[in-house]
PDB file of N, CA and C in Angstrom:
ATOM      1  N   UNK A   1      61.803  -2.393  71.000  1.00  0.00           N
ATOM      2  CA  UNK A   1      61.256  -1.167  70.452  1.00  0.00           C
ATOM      3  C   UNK A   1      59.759  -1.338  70.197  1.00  0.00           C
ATOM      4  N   UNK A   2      58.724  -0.249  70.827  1.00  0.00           N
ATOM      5  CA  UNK A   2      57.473  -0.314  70.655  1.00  0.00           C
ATOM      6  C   UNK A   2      57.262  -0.024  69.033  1.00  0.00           C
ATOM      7  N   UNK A   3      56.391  -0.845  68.565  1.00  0.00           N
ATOM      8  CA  UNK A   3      55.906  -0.019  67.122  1.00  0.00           C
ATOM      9  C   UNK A   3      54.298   0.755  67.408  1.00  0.00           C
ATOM     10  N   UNK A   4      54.184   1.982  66.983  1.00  0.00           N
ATOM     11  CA  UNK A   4      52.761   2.174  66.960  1.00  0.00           C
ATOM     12  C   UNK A   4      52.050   2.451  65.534  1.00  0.00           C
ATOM     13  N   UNK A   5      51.105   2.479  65.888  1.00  0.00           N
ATOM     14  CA  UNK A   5      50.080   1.835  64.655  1.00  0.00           C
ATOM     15  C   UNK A   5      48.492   2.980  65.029  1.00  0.00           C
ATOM     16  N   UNK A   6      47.965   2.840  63.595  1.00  0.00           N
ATOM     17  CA  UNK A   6      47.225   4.084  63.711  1.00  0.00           C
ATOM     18  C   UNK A   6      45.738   3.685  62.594  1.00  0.00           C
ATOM     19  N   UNK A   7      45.049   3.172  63.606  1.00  0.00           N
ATOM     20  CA  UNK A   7      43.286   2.794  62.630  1.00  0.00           C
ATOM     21  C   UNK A   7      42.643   3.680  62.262  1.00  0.00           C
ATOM     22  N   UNK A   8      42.690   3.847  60.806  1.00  0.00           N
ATOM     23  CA  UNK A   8      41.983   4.530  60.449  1.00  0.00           C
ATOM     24  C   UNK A   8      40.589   4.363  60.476  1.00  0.00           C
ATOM     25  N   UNK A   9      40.067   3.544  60.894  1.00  0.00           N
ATOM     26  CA  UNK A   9      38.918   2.942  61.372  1.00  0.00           C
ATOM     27  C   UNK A   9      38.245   3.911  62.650  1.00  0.00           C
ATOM     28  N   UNK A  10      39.212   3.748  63.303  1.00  0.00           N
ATOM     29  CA  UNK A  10      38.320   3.830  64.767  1.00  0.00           C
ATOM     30  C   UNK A  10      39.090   5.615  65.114  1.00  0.00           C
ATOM     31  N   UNK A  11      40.012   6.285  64.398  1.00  0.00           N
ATOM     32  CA  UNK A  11      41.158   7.203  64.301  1.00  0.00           C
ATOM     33  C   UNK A  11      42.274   7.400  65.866  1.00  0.00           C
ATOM     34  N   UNK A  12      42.057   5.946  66.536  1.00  0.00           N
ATOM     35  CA  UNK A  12      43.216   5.713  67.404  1.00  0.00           C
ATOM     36  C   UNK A  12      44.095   5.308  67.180  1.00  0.00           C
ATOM     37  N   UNK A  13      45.105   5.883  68.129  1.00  0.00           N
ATOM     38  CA  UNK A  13      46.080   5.234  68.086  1.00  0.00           C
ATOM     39  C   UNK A  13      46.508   3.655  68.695  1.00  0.00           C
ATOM     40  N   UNK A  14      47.442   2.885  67.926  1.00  0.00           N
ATOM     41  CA  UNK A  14      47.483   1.545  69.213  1.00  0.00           C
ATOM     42  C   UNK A  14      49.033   1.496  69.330  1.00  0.00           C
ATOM     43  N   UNK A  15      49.274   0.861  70.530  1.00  0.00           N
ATOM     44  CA  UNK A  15      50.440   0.057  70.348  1.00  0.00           C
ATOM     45  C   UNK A  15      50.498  -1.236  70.754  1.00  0.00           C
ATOM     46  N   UNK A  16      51.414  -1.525  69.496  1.00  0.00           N
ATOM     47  CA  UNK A  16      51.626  -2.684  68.797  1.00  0.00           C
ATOM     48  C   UNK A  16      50.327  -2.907  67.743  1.00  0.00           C
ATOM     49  N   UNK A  17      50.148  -4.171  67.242  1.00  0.00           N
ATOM     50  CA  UNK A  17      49.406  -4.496  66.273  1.00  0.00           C
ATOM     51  C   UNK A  17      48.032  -5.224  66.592  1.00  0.00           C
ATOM     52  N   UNK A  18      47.010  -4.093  67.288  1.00  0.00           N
ATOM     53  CA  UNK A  18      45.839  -4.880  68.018  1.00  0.00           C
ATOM     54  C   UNK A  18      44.690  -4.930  66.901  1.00  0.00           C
ATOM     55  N   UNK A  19      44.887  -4.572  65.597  1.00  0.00           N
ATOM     56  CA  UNK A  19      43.449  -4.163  65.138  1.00  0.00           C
ATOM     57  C   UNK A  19      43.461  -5.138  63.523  1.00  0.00           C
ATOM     58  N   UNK A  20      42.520  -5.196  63.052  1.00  0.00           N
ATOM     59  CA  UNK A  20      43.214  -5.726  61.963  1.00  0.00           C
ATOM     60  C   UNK A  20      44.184  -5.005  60.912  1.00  0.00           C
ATOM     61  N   UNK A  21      44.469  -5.728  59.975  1.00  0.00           N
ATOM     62  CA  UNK A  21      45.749  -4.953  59.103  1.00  0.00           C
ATOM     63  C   UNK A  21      44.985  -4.337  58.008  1.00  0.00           C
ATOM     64  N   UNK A  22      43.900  -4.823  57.965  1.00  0.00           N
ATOM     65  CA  UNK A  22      42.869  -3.908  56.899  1.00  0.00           C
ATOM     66  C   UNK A  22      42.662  -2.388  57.428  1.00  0.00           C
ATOM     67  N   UNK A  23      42.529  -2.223  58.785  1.00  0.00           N
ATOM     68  CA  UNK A  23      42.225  -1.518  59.392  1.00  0.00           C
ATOM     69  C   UNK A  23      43.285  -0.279  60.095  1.00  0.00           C
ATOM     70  N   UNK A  24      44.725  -0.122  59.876  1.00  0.00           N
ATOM     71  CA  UNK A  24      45.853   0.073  60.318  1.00  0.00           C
ATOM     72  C   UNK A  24      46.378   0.345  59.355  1.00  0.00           C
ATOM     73  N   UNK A  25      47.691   1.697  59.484  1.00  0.00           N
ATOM     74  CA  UNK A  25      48.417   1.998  59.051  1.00  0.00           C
ATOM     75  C   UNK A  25      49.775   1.983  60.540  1.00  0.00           C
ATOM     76  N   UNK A  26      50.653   1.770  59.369  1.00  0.00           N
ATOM     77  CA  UNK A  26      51.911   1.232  60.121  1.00  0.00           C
ATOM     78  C   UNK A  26      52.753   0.684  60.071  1.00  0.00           C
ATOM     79  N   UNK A  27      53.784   0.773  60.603  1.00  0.00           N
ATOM     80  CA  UNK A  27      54.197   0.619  62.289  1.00  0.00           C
ATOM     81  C   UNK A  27      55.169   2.595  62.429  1.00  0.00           C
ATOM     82  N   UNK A  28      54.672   2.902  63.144  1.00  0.00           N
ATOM     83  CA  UNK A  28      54.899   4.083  63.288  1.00  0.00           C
ATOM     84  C   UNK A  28      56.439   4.205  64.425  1.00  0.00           C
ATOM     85  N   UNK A  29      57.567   4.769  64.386  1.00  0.00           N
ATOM     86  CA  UNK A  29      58.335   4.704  65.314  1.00  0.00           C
ATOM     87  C   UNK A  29      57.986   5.603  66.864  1.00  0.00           C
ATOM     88  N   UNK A  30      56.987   6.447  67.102  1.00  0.00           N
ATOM     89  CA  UNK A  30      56.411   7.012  68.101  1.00  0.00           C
ATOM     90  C   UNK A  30      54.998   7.172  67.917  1.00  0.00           C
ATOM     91  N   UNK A  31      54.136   7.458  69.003  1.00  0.00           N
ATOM     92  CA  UNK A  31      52.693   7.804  69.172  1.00  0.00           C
ATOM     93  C   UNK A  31      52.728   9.511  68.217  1.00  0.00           C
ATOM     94  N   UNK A  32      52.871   9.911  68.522  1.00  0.00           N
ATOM     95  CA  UNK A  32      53.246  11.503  68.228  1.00  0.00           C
ATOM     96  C   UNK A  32      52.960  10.839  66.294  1.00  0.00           C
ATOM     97  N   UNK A  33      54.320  10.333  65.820  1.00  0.00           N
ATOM     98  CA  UNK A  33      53.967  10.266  64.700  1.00  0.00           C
ATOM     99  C   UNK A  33      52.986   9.117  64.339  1.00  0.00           C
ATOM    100  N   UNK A  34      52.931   8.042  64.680  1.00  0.00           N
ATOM    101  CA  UNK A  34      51.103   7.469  64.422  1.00  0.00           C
ATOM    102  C   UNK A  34      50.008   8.135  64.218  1.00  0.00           C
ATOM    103  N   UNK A  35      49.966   9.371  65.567  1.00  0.00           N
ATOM    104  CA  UNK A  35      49.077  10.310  65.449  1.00  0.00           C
ATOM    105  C   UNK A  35      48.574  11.367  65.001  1.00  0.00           C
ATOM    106  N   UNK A  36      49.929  11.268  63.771  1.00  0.00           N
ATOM    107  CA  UNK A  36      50.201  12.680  62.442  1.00  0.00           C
ATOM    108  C   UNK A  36      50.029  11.360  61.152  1.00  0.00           C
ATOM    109  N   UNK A  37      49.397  10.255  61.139  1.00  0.00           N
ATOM    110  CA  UNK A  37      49.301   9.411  60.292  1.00  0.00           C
ATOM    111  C   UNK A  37      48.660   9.959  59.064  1.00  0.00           C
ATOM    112  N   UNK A  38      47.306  10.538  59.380  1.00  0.00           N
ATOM    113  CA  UNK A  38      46.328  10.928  58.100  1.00  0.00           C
ATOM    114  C   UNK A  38      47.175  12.197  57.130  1.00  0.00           C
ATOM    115  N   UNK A  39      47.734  13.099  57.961  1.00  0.00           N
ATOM    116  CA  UNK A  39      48.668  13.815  57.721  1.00  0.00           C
ATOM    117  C   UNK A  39      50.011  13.395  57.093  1.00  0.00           C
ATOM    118  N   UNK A  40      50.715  12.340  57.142  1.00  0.00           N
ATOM    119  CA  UNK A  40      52.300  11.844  56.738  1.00  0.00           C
ATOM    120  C   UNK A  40      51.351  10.914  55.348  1.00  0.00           C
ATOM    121  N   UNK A  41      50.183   9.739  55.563  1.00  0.00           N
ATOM    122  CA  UNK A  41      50.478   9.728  54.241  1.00  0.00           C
ATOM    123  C   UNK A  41      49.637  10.477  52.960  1.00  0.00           C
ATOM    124  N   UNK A  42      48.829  11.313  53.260  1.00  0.00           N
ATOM    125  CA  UNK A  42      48.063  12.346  52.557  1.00  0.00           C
ATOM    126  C   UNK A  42      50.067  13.172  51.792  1.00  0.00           C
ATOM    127  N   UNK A  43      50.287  13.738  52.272  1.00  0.00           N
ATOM    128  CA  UNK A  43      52.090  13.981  52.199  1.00  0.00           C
ATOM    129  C   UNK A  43      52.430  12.869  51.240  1.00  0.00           C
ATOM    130  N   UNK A  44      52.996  12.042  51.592  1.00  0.00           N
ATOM    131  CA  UNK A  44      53.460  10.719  50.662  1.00  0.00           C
ATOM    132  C   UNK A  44      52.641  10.395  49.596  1.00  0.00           C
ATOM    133  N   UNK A  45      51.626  10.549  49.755  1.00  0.00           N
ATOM    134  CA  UNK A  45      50.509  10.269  48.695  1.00  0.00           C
ATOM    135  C   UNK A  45      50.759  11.373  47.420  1.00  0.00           C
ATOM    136  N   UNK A  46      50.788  12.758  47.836  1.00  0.00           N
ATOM    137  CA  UNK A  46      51.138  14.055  47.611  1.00  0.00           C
ATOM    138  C   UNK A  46      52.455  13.879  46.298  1.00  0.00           C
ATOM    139  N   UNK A  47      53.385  12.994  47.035  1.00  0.00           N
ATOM    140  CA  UNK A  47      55.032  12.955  46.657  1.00  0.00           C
ATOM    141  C   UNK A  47      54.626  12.356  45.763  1.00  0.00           C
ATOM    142  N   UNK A  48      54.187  10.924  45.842  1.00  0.00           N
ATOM    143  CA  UNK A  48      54.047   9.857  44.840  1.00  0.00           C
ATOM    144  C   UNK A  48      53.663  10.322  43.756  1.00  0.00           C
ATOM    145  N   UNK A  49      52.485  10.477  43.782  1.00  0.00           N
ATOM    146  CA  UNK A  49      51.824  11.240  42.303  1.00  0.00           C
ATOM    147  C   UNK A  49      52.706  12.357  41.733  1.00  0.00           C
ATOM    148  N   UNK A  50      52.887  13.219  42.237  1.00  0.00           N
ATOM    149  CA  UNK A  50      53.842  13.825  41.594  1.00  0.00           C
ATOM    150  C   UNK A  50      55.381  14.132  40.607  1.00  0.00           C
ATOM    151  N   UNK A  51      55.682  12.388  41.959  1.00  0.00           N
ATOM    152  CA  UNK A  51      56.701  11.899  41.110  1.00  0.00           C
ATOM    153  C   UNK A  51      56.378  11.006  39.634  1.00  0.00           C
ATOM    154  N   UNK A  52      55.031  10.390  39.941  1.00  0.00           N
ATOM    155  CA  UNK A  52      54.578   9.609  38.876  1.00  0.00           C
ATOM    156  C   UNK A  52      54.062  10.586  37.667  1.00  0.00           C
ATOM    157  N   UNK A  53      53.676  12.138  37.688  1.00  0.00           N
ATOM    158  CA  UNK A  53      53.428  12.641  36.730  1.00  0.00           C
ATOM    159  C   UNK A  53      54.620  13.028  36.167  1.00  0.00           C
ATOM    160  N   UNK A  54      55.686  13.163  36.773  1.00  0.00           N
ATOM    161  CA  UNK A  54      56.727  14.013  36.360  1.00  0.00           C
ATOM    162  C   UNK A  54      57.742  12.503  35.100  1.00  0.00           C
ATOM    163  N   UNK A  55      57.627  11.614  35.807  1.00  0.00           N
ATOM    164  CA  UNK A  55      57.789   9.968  34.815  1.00  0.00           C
ATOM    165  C   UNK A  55      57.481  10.048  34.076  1.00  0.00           C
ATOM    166  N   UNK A  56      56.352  10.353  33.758  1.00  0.00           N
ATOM    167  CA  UNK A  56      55.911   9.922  32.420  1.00  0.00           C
ATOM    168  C   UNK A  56      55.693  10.944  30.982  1.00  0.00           C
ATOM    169  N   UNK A  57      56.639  12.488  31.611  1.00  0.00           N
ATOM    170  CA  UNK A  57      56.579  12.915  30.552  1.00  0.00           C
ATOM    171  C   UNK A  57      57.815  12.932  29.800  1.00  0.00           C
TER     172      UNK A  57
END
């Protein structure tokens, strides 16, 4: 199974793990979604906090 991977650095996509890990988000199960990366974790990012405000009251 290919993994793809998505630099936010350079805003390509790769497959497999060519870039550094500073540099990469990932391992994506298709190009398609690697390439909705800034998008999926802006989303997750979205969830998190939300769930973390809703914790602590």
């Amino acid at each position: 199974m290919t993994a793809w991977w998505y630099n936010h650095k350079t805003g390509e996509v790769e497959e497999g793990p060519k870039s550094l890990g500073s540099d990469r988000d990932g391992p994506f199960a298709s190009y398609e979604e690697a390439a909705r990366a800034p998008e999926i974790i802006a989303e997750r990012s979205r969830k998190w906090a939300a769930e973390e405000a809703g914790g602590e009251r």
